[in-house]
Protein backbone atom coordinates (compact mmCIF):
# COMPACT_ATOMS: atom_id res chain seq x y z
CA UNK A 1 0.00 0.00 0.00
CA UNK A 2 0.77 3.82 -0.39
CA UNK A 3 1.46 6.35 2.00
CA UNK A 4 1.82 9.66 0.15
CA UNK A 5 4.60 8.26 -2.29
CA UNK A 6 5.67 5.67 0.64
CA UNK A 7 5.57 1.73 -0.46
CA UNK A 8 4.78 0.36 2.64
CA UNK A 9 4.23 -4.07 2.68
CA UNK A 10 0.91 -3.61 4.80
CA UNK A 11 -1.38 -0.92 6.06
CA UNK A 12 -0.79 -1.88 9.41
CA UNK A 13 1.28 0.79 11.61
CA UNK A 14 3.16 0.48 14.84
CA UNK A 15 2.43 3.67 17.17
CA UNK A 16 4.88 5.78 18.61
CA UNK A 17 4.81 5.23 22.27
CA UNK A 18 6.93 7.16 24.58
CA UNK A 19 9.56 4.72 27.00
CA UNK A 20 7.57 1.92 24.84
CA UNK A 21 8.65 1.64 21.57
CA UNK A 22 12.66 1.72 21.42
CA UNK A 23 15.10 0.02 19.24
CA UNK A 24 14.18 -3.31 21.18
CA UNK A 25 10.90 -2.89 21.00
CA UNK A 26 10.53 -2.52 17.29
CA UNK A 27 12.68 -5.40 16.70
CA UNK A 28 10.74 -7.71 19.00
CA UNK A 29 7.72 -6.96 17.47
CA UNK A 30 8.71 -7.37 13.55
CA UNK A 31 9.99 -11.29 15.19
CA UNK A 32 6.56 -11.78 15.08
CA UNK A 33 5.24 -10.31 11.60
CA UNK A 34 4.94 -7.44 9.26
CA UNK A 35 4.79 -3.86 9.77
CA UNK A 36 4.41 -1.58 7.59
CA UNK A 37 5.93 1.52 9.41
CA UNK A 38 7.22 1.66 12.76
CA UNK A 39 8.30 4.86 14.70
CA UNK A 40 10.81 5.92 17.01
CA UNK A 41 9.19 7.21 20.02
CA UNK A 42 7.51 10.59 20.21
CA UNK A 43 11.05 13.24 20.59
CA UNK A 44 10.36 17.08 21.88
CA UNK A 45 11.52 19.95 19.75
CA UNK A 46 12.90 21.66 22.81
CA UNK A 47 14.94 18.90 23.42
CA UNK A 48 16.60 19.18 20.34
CA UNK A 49 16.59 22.51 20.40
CA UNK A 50 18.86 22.46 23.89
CA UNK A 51 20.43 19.25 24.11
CA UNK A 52 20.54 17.63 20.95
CA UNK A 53 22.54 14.64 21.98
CA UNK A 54 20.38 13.77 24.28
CA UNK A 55 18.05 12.55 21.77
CA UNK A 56 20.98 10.35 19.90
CA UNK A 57 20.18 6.84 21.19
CA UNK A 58 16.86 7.25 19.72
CA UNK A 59 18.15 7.57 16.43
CA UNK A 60 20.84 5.54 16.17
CA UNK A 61 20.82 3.63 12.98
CA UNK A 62 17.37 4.08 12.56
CA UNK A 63 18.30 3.80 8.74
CA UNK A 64 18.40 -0.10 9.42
CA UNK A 65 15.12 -0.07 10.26
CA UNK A 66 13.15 1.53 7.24
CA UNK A 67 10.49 2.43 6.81
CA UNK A 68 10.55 4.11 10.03
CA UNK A 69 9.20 7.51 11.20
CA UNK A 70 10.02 10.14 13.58
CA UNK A 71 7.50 11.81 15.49
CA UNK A 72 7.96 15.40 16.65
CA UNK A 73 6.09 17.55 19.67
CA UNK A 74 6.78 21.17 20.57
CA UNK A 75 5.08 24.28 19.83
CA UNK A 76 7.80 26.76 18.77
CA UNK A 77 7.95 27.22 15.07
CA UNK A 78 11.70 27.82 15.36
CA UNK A 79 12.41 24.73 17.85
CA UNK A 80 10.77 22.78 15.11
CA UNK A 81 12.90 24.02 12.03
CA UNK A 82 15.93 23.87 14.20
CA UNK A 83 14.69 19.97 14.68
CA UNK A 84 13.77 19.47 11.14
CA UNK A 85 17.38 20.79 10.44
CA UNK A 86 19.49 18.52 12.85
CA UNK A 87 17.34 15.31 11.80
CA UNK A 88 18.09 16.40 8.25
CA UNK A 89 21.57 14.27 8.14
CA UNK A 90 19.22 10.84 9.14
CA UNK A 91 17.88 8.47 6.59
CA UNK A 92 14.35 8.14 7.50
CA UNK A 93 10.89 8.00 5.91
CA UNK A 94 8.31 9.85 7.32
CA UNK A 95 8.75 13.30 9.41
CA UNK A 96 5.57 13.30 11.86
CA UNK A 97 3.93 16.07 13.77
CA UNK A 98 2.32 15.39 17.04
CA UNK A 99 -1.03 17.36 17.61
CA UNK A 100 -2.80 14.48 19.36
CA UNK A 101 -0.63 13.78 22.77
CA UNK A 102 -3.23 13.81 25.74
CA UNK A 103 -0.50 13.97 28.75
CA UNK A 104 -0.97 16.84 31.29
CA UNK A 105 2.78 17.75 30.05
CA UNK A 106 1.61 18.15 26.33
CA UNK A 107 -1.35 20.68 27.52
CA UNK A 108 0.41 22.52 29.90
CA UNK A 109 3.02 23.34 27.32
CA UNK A 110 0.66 24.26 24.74
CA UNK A 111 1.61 21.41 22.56
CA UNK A 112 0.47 18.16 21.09
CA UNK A 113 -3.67 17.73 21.86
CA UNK A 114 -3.58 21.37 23.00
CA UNK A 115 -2.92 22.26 18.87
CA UNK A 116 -6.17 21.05 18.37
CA UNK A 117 -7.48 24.23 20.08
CA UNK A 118 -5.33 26.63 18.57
CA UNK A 119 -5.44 25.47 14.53
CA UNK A 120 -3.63 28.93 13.87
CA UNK A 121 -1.00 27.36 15.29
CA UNK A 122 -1.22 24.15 14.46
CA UNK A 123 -1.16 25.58 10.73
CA UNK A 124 1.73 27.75 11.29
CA UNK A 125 3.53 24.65 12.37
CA UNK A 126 2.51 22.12 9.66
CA UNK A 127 4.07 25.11 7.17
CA UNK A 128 7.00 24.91 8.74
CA UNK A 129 7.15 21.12 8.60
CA UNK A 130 6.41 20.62 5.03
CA UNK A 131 8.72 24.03 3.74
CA UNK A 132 11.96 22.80 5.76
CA UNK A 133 11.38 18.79 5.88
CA UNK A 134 13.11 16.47 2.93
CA UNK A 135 11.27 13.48 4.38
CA UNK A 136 7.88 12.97 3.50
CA UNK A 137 5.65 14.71 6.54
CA UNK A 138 2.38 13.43 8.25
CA UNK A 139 0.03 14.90 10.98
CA UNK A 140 -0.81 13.01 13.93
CA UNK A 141 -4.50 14.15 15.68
CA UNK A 142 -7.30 13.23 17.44
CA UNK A 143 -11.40 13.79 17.00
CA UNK A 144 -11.00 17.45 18.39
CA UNK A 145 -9.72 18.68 22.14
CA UNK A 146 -13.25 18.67 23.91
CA UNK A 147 -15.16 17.42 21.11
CA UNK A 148 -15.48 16.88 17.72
CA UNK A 149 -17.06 20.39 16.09
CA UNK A 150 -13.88 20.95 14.49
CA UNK A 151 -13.18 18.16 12.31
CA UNK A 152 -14.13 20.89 8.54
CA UNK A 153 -11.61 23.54 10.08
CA UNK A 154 -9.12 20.81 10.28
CA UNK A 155 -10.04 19.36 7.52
CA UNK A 156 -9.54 22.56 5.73
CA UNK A 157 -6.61 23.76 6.76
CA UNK A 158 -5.09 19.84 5.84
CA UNK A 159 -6.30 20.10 2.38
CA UNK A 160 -4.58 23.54 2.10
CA UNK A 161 -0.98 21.88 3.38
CA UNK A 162 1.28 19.97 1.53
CA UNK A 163 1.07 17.04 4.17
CA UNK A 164 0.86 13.34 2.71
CA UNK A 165 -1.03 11.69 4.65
CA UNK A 166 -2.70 12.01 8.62
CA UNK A 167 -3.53 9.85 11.41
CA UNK A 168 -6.25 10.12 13.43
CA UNK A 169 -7.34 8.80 17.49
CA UNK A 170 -10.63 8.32 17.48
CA UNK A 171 -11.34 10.17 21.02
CA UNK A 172 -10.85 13.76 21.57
CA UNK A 173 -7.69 15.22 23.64
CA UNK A 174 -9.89 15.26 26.79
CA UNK A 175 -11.18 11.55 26.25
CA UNK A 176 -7.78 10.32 26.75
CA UNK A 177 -7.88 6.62 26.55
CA UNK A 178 -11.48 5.89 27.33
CA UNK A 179 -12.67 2.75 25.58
CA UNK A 180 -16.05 3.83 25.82
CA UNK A 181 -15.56 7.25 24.05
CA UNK A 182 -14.26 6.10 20.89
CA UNK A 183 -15.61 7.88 17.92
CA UNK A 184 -15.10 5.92 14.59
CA UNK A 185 -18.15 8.43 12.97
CA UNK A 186 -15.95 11.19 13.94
CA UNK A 187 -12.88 9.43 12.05
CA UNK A 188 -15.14 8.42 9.02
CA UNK A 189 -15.80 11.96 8.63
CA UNK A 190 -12.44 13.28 8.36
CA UNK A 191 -11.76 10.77 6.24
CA UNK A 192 -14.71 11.63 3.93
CA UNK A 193 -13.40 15.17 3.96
CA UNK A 194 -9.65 14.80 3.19
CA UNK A 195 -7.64 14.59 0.14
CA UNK A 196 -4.68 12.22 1.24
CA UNK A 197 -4.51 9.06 3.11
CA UNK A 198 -6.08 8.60 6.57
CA UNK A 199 -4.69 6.44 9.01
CA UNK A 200 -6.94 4.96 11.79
CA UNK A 201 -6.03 4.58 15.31
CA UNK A 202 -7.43 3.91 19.11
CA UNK A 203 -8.70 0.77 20.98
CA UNK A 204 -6.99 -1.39 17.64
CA UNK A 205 -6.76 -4.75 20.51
CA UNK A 206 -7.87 -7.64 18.68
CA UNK A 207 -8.32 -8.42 14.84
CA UNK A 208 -12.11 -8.12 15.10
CA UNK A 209 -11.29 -4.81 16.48
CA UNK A 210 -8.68 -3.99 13.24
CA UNK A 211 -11.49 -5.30 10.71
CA UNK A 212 -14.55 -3.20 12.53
CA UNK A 213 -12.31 0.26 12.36
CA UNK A 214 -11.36 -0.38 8.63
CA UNK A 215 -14.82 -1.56 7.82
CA UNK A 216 -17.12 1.35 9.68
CA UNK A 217 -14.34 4.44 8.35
CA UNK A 218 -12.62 2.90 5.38
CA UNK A 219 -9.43 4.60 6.32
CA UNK A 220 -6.42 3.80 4.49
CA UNK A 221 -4.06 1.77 7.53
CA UNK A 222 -4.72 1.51 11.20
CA UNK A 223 -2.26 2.17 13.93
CA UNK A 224 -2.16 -0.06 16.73
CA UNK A 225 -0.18 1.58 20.15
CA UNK A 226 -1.07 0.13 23.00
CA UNK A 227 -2.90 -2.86 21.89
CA UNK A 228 0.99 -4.14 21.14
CA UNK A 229 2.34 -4.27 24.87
CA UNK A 230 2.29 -7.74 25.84
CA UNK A 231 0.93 -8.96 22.72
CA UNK A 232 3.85 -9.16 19.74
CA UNK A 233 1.82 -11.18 17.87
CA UNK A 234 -0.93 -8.57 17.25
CA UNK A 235 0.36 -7.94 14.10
CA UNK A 236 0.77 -11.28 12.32
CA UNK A 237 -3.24 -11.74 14.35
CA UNK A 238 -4.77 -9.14 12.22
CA UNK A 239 -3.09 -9.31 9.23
CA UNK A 240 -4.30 -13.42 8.84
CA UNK A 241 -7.58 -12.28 9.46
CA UNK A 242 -8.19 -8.86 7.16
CA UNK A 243 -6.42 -11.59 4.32
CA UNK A 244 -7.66 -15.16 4.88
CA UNK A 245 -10.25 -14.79 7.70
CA UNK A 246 -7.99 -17.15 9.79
CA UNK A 247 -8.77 -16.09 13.58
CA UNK A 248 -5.14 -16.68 15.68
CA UNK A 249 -5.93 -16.31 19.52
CA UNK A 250 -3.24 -14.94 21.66
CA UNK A 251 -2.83 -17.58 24.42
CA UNK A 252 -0.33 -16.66 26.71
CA UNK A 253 1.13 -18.60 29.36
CA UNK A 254 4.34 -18.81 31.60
CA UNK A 255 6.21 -20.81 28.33
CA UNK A 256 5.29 -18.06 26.11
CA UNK A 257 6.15 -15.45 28.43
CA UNK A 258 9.61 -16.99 29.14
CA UNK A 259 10.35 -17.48 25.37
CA UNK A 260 9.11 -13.99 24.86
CA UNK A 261 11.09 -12.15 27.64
CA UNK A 262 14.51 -14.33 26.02
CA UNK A 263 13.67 -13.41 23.17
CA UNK A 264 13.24 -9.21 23.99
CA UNK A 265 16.57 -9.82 25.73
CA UNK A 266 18.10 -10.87 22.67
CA UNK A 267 16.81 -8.16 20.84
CA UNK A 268 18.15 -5.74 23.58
CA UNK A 269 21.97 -7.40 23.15
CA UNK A 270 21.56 -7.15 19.61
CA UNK A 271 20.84 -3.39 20.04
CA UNK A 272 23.75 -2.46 22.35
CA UNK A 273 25.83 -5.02 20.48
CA UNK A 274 25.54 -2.60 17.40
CA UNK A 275 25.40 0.54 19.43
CA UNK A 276 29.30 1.18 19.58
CA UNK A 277 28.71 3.94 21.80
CA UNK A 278 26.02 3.30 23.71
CA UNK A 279 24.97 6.11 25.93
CA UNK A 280 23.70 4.59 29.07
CA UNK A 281 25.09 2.38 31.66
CA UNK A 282 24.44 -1.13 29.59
CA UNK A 283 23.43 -3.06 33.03
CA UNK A 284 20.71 -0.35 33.71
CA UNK A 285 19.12 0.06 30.50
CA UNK A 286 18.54 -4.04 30.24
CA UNK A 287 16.95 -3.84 33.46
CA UNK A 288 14.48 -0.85 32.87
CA UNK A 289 13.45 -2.58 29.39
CA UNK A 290 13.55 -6.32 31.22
CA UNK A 291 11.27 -4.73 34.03
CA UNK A 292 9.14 -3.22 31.86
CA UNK A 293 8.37 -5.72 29.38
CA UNK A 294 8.05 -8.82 31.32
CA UNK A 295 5.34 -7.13 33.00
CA UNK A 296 3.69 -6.46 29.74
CA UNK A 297 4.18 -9.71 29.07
CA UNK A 298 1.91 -11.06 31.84
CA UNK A 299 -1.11 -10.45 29.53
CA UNK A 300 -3.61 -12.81 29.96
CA UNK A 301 -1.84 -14.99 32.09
CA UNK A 302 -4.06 -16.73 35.17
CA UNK A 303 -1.83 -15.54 37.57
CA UNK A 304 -0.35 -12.53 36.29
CA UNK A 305 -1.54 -9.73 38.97
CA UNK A 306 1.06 -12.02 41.63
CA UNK A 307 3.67 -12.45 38.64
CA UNK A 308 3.41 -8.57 38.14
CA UNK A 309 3.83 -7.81 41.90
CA UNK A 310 7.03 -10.01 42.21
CA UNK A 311 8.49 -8.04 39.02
CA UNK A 312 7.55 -4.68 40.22
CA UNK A 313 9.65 -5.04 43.04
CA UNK A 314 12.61 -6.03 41.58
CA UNK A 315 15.27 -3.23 42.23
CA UNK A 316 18.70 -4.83 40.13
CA UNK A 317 18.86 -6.67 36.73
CA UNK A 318 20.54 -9.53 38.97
CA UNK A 319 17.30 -9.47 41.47
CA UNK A 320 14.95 -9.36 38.34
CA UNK A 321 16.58 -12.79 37.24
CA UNK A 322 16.31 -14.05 40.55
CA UNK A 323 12.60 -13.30 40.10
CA UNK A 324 12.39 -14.83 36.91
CA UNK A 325 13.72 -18.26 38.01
CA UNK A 326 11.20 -18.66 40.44
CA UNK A 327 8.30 -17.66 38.44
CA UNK A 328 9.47 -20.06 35.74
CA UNK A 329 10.82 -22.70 38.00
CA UNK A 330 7.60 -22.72 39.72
């Protein structure tokens, strides 16, 4: 499928998650199946802006991994060109801008969902985007900040841009992630009004889930996010059943869980294997992605609240393996 003039294998998109989807992360979860486009996770234009090497591990041979995208949030018009121009050396795909993010952080700072409030703004930044960016450049939103009586102004002012393609959460900024306030008329509608490719996103859990989104809006790709953590397989699940109807449960247990935290660690070696100068101490990092995995990884497991309680207190990579051998021992 197409993205703007981007071949992508599938339609199906991994979500840039912040402290979620790293370099591990998105190698774990292509183990498991195709994805179209994966993303780094969301970076801040101030960042960049201040402390630009800060940001480095994020990006480190991101090139490997195409098609990939980078995800920007900030507010500043020049903080963003000054980002667009130090990401300008890297060999990625897709440049995107965040104007969805939720977090109290985003709206406090006037940035991400808060755009949605200000579209002055939000225009004056996808300008800058699409004048100064050599990479293709997409627009990530929601249904509106309290509601969705915006969606023609936004609509508008996207049609006016020179942006390739949007994605779009189906609950406003002040929704956050409430399953029960997921809007797919609100997405079919942007979608009806736009010029360029829509991608779908929010609540994207199951393949039944995939196939009901795509079916209701008829948007060109979905985006799954959170639907991923503790289920790798999500992917290859809804990509057997939009093509050959073939339903694949996810049933976890402690084998599966043990074969999937060895295999995240291998991915995590294979990462600071390659990462010649690796920025953080290597003992520490393993542990924080270990930690936060595994418990991911619980998922559907009988026992997983206990199994999640032992993990949670693990202080040391060394204690977290301790932890390990008695859940699997056991």
């Amino acid at each position: 499928m197409k993205l703007g003039t981007l071949v992508l294998e599938n339609n199906l998109l991994l979500a840039p998650l912040q402290e979620v989807t790293t370099a591990p992360y998105r190698q774990f979860c292509r183990k498991f199946g195709k994805i179209g486009l994966v993303s780094v996770p969301m970076l801040y234009t101030k960042r960049i802006q201040n402390n630009p090497r800060s940001i480095l591990s994020n990006l480190y041979k991101i090139e490997k991994e195409r098609p990939i995208s980078v995800q920007l949030i900030g507010s500043d018009p020049i903080a963003l060109r000054e980002s667009i121009d130090f990401l300008e050396s890297y060999q990625f795909d897709v440049l995107d801008i965040n104007a969805g993010c939720p977090s109290k952080r985003a709206i406090k700072a006037k940035e991400g969902g808060y755009l949605l409030n200000d579209l002055k703004k939000l225009s004056s930044l996808i300008k800058v985007a699409t004048k100064y960016s050599s990479h293709l450049v997409s627009l990530k939103v929601r249904t509106g900040f309290k509601n969705s009586d915006n969606i023609d102004n936004l609509a508008k002012i996207v049609n006016k841009s020179s942006i390739d393609f949007i994605t779009i959460h189906g609950r406003t900024v002040k929704d956050r992630f409430d399953d029960t306030a997921l809007n797919l008329k609100a997405v079919k509608k942007l979608k009806d009004l736009l010029k360029i490719p829509v991608v779908g996103n929010g609540s994207i859990n199951s393949p039944q889930s995939a196939k009901r989104f795509l079916d209701f809006t008829k948007v060109d790709a979905i985006m799954i996010g959170r639907g991923t953590m503790g289920n790798p397989e999500i992917f290859h699940q809804i990509h057997k059943y939009l093509k050959e109807g073939v339903e694949l449960v996810f049933n976890n247990n402690l084998i599966k869980m043990k074969k999937h935290i060895d295999l995240y660690e291998q991915c995590i070696n294979n990462y600071i294997e390659e990462n010649i100068e690796f920025p953080y101490p290597i003992e520490r990092y393993k542990f924080m992605e270990l930690k936060r995995n595994s418990i991911w990884l619980t998922k559907n497991i009988q026992t997983s609240t206990n199994i999640r309680i032992k993990i949670s207190k693990a202080k040391t990579l060394d204690e977290l393996r301790g932890i390990f051998e008695q859940i699997f021992d056991n």
